[in-house]
N, C-alpha and C. Protein backbone atom coordinates (compact mmCIF):
# COMPACT_ATOMS: atom_id res chain seq x y z
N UNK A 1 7.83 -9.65 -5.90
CA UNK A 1 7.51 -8.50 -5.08
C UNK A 1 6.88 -7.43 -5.97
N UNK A 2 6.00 -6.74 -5.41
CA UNK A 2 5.01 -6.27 -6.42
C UNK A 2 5.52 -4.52 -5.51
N UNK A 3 4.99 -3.57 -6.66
CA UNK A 3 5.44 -2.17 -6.08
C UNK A 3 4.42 -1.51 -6.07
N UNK A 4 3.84 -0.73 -5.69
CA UNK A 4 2.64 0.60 -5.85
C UNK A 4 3.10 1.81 -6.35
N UNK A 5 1.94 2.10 -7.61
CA UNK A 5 2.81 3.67 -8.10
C UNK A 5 1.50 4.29 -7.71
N UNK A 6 1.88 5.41 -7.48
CA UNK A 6 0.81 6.53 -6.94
C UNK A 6 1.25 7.43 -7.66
N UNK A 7 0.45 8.57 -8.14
CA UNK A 7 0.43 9.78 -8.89
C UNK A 7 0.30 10.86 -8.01
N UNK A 8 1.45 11.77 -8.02
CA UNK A 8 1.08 13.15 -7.12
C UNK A 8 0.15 14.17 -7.32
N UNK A 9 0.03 14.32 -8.38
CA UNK A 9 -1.40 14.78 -8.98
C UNK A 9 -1.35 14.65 -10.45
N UNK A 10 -2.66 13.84 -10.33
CA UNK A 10 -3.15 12.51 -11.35
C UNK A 10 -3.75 13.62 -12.64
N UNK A 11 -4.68 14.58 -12.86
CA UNK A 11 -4.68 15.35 -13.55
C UNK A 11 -3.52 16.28 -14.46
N UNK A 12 -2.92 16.77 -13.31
CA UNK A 12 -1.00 17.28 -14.02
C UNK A 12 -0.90 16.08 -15.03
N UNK A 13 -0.86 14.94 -14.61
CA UNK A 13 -0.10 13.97 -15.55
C UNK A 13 -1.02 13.26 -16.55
N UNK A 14 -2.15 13.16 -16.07
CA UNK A 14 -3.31 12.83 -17.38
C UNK A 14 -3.03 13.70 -18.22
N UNK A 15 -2.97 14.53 -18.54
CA UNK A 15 -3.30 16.03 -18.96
C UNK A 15 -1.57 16.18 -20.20
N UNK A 16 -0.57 15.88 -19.39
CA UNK A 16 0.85 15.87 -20.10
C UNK A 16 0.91 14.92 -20.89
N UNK A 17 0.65 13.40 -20.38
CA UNK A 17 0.41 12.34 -20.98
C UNK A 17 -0.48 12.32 -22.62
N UNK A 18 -1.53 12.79 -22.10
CA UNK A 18 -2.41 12.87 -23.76
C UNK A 18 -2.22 13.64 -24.57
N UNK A 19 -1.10 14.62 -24.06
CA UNK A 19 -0.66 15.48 -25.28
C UNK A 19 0.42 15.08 -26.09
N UNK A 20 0.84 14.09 -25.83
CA UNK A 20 2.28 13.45 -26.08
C UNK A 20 2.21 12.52 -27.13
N UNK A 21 2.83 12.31 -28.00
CA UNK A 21 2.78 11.35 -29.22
C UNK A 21 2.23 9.76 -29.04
N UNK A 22 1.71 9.05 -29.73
CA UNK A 22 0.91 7.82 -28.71
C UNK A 22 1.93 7.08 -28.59
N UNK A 23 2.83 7.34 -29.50
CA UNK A 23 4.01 5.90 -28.77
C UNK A 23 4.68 6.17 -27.29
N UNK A 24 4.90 7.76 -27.33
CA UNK A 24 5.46 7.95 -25.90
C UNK A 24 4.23 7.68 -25.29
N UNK A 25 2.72 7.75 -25.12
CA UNK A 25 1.90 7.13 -24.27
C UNK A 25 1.88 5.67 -24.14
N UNK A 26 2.30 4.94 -24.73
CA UNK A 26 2.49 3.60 -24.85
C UNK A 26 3.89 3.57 -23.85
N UNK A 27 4.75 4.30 -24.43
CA UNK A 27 5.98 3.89 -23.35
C UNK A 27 5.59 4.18 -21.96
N UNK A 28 4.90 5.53 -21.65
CA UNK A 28 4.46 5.72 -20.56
C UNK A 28 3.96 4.66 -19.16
N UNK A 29 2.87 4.15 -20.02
CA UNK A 29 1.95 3.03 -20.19
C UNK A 29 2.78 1.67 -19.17
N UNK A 30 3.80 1.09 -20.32
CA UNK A 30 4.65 0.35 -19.98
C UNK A 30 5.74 0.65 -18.94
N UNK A 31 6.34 1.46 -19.08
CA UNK A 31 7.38 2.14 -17.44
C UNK A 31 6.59 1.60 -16.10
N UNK A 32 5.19 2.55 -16.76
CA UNK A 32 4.30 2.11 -15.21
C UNK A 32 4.16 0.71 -14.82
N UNK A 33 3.78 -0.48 -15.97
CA UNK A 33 3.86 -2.01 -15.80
C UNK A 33 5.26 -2.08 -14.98
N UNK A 34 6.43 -1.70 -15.93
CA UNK A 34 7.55 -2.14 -15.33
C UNK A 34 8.10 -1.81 -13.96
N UNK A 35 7.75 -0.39 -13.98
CA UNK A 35 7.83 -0.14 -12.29
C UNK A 35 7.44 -0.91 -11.50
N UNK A 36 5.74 -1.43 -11.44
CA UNK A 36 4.99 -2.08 -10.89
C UNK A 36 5.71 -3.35 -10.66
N UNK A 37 6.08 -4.15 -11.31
CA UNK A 37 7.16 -5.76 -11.44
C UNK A 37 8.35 -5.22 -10.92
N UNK A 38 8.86 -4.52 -11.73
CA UNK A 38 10.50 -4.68 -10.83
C UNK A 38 11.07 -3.83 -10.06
N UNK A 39 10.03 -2.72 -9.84
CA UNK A 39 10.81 -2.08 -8.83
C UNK A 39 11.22 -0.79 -9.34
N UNK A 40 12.03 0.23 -8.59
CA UNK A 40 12.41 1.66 -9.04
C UNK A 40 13.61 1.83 -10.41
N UNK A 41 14.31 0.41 -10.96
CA UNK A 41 15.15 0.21 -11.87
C UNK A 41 14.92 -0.67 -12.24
N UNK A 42 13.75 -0.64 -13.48
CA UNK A 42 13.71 -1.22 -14.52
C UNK A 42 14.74 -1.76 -15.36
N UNK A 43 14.59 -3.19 -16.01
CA UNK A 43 15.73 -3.26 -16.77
C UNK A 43 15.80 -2.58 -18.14
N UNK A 44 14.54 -2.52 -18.65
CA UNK A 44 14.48 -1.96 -20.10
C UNK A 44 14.49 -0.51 -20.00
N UNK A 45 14.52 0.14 -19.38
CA UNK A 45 14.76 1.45 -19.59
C UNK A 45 16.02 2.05 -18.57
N UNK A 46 16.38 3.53 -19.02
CA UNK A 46 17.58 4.57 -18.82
C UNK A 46 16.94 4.84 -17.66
N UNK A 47 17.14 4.61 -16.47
CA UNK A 47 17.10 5.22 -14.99
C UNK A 47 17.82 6.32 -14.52
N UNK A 48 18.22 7.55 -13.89
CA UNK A 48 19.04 7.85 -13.18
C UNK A 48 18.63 8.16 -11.85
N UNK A 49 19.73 8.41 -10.58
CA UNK A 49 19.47 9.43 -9.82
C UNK A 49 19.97 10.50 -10.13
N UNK A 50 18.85 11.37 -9.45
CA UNK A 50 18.61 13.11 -9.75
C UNK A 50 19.84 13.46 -8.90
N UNK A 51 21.18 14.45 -9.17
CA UNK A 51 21.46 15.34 -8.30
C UNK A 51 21.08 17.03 -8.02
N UNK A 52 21.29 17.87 -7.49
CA UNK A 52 21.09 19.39 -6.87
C UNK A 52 19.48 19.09 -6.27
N UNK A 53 18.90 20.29 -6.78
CA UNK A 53 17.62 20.76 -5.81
C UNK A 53 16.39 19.39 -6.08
N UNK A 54 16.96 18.59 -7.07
CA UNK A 54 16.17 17.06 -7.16
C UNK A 54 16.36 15.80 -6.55
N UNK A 55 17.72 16.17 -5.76
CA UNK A 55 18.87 15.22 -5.47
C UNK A 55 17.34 14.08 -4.32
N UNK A 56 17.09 12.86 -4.25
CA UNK A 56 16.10 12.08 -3.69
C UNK A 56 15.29 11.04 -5.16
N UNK A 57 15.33 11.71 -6.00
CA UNK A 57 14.37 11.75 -7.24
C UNK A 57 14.88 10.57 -8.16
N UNK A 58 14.66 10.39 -9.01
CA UNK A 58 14.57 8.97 -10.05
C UNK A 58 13.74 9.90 -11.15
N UNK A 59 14.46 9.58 -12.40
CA UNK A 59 14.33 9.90 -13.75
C UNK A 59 14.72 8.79 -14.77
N UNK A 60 13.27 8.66 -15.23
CA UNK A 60 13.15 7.39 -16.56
C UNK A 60 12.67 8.29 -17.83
N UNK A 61 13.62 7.79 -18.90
CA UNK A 61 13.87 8.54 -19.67
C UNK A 61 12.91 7.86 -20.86
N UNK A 62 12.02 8.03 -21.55
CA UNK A 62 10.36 7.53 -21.94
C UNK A 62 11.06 7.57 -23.15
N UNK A 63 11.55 8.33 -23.88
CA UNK A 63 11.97 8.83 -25.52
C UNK A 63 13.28 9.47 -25.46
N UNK A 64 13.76 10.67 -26.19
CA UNK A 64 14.85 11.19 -26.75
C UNK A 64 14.25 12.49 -25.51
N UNK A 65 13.25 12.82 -25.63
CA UNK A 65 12.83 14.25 -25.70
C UNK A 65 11.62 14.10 -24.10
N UNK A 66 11.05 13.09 -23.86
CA UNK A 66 10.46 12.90 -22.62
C UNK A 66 10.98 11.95 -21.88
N UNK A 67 10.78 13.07 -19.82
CA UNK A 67 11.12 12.26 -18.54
C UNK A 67 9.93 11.86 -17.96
N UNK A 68 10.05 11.03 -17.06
CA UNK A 68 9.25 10.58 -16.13
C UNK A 68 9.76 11.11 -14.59
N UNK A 69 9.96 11.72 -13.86
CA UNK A 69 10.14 11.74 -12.56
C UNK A 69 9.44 11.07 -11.34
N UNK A 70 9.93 10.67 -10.55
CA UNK A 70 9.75 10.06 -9.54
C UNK A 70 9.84 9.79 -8.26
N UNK A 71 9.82 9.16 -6.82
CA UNK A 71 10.49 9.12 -6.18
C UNK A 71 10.26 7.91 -5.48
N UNK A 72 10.83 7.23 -4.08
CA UNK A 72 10.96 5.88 -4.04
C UNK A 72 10.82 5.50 -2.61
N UNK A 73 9.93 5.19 -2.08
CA UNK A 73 9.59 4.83 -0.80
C UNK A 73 9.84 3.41 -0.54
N UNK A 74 11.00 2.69 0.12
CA UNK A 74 11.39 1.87 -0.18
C UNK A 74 10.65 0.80 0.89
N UNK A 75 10.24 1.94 2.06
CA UNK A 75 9.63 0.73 3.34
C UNK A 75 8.58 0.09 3.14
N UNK A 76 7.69 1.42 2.26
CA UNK A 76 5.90 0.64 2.03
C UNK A 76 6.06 0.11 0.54
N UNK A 77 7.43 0.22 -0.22
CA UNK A 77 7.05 -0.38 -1.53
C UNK A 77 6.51 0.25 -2.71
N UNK A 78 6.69 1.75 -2.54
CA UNK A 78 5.98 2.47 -3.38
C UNK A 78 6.34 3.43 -4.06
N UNK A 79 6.39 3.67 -5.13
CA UNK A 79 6.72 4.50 -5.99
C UNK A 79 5.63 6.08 -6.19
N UNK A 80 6.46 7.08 -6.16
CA UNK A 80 5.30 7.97 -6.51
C UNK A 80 5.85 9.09 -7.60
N UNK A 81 5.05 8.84 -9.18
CA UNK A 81 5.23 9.55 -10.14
C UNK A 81 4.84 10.94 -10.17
N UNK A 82 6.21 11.94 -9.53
CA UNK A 82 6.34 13.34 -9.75
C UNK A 82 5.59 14.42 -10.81
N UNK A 83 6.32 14.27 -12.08
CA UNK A 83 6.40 14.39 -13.13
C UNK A 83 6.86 14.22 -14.35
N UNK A 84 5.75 14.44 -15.61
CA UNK A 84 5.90 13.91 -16.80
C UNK A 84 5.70 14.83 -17.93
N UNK A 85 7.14 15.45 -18.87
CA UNK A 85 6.94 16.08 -19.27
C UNK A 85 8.46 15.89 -20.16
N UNK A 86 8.51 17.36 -20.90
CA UNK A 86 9.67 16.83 -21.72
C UNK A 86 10.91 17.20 -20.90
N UNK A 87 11.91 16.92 -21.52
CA UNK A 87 13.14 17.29 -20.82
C UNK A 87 13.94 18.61 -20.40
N UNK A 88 13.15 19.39 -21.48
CA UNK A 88 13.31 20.74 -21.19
C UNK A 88 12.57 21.03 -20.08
N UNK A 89 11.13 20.75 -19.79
CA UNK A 89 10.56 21.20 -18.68
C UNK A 89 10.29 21.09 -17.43
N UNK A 90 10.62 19.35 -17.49
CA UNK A 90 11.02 18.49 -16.46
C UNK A 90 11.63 18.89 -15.20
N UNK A 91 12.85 19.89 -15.67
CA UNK A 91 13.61 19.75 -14.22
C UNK A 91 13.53 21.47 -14.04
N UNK A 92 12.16 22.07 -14.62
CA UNK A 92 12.43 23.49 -13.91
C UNK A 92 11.32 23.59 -12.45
């Protein structure tokens, strides 16, 4: 079963992405493969669900210091990447 990731706005995250060390673009990179194959819980990476004013949301944890946010449309199969940024900035 294959998943669709969509970008909520693809610039925001181009833009966070290339500023980021290349290995976290590489992990980036890969989350997105893995999303794509397995779905909203990857096995190789730290998943959570979000609780308070995020509470719906999915957070993959890329490094020590960068999130991925997300969220999970389970009827059409699709994933759509929130935001990408570090952890400090992530959840303001």
């Amino acid at each position: 079963m294959s998943w669709t990731v969509k970008y909520r706005n693809v610039k925001k995250i181009e833009k966070a992405v290339s500023r980021m060390r290349p290995s976290v673009q590489r992990g980036f990179a890969q989350a997105v493969i893995d999303l794509k194959t397995e779905g909203p819980r990857p096995q190789a990476w730290h998943v959570k669900e979000l609780v308070g004013d995020y509470k719906g949301f999915m957070s993959l944890r890329l490094d020590y210091r960068h999130r991925m946010i997300y969220s999970v449309f389970r009827e059409i199969l699709t994933l759509e990447i929130i935001e990408v940024s570090t952890r400090e900035g992530a959840y303001q």
